[in-house]
Every structure is written in structure tokens, then in C-alpha cells.
Protein backbone atom coordinates (compact mmCIF):
# COMPACT_ATOMS: atom_id res chain seq x y z
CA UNK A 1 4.09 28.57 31.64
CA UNK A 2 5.64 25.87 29.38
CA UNK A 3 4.96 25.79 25.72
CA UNK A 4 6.51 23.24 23.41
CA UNK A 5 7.55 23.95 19.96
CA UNK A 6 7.12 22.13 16.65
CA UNK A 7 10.28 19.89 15.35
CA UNK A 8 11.91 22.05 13.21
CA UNK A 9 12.85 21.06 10.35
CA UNK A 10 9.47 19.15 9.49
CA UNK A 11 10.48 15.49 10.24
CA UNK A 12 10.49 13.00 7.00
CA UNK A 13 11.67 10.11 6.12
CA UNK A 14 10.81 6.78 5.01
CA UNK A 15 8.67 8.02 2.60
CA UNK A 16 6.35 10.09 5.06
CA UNK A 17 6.36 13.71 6.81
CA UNK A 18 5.14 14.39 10.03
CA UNK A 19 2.77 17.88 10.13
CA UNK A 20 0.71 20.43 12.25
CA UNK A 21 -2.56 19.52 11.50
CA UNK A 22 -4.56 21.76 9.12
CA UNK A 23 -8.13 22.68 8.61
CA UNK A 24 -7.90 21.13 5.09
CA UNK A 25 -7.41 17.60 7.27
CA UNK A 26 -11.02 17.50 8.41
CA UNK A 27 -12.36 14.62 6.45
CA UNK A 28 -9.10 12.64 6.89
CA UNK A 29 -9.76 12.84 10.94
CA UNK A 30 -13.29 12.14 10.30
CA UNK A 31 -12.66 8.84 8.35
CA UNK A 32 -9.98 7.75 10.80
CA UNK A 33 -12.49 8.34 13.55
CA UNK A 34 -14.68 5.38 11.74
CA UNK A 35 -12.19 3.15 11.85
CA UNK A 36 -13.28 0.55 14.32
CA UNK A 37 -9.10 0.04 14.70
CA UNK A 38 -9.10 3.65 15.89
CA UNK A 39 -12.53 3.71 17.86
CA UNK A 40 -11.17 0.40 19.73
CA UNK A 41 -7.90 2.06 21.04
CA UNK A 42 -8.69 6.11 21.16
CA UNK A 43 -11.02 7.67 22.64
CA UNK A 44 -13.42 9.41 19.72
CA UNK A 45 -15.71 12.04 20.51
CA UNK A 46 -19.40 11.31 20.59
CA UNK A 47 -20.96 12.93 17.22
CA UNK A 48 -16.92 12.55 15.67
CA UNK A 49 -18.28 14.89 12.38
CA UNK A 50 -16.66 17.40 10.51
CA UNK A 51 -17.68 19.93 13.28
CA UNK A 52 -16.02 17.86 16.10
CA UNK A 53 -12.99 17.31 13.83
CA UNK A 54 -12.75 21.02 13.11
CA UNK A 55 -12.73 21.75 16.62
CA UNK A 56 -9.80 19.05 17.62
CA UNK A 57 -7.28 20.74 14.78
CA UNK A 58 -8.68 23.94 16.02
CA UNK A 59 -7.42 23.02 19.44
CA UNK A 60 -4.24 21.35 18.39
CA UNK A 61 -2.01 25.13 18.54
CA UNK A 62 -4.04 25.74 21.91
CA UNK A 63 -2.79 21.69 23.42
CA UNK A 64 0.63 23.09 21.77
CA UNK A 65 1.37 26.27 23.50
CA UNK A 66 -0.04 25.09 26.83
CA UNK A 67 2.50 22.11 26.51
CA UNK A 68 0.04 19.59 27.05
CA UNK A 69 -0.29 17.70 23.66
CA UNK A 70 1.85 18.01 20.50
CA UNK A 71 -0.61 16.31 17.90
CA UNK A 72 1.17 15.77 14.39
CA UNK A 73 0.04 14.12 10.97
CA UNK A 74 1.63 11.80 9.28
CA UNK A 75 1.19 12.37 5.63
CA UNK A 76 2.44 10.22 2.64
CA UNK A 77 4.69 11.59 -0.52
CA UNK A 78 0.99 12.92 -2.10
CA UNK A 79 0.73 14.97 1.12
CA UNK A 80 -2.38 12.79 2.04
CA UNK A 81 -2.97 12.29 5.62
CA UNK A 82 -2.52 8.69 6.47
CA UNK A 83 -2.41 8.75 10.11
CA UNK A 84 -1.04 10.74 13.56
CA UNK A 85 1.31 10.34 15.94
CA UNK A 86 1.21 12.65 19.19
CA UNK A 87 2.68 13.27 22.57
CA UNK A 88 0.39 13.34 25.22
CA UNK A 89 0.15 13.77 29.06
CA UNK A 90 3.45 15.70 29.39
CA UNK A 91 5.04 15.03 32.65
CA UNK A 92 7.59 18.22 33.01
CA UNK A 93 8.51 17.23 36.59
CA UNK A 94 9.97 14.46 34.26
CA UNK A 95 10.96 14.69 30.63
CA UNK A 96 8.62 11.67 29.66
CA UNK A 97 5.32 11.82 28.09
CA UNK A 98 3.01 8.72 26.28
CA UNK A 99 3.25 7.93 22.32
CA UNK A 100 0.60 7.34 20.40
CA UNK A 101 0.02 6.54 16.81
């Protein structure tokens, strides 16, 4: 089985880091999931509550070390989470996979 690892170092720059998610990001994901920009262009799930956001950090390692997802944080110079960028939809017969931020 594939798994994909986690940049190392931590990518930064420009005044942002990009992160594993963490528990403590709950109500970050939960407010971005209210964002009508965000519910317009990602799919949210139905109920998106601290209990659903939970879960999708939970699940981030699991996406990880199946090498289906790598889901990261982006997180300004006060460490607060400001938004996400991810691979998704790995295509290993092909090095290529979607962005999305």
C-alpha cells in the first residue's frame, strides 16, 4: 500500500505555515464550513458541527497513510487557522493529483 508523508520541514513562507490539522482546529473548520464562499465550491457535510469537524481532522492521518488525501492548514504568524490547501484524488498510475484551497 502507498502512504504519503507530510512535507518535512513544515512549509512557510510569505507570512503563513502550512500544518496537519489538529483537534484544537475544530471551530476554525466549522466557521469556514459557513462560509457561503466555501459551501459554493466544497462539498460540506450535512450537519457541518463541531462533531462533523472533529471527525474530518480525525480522518485526516487515516486519508494520509492510505495516500488518498493530504489535507493541510494554512495558518497565519498568530498560528490562527486561516484556510487549507489539500491534495486530493491521488492518481499513482500518474504522479498528478487535484489542488484545492
Amino acid at each position: 500500500m502507498r502512504r504519503l508523508s507530510l512535507p518535512m520541514p513544515t512549509l512557510a513562507g510569505g507570512g503563513v505555515t502550512l500544518r496537519p490539522w489538529r483537534v484544537d482546529d475544530v471551530d476554525h473548520l466549522v466557521s469556514a464550513w459557513k462560509d457561503p464562499e466555501v459551501l459554493r465550491w466544497t462539498p460540506v457535510p450535512d450537519g457541518a458541527g463541531p462533531e462533523k469537524a472533529a471527525a474530518w481532522i480525525a480522518g485526516a492521518r487515516n486519508r494520509l497513510e492510505t495516500a488518498t488525501t493530504l489535507d493541510l492548514v494554512v495558518v497565519d504568524r498568530d498560528g490562527t487557522a486561516v484556510g487549507e490547501v489539500g491534495l486530493s484524488d491521488l492518481d499513482h498510475d500518474r504522479p498528478v493529483a487535484p489542488v484545492s484551497y
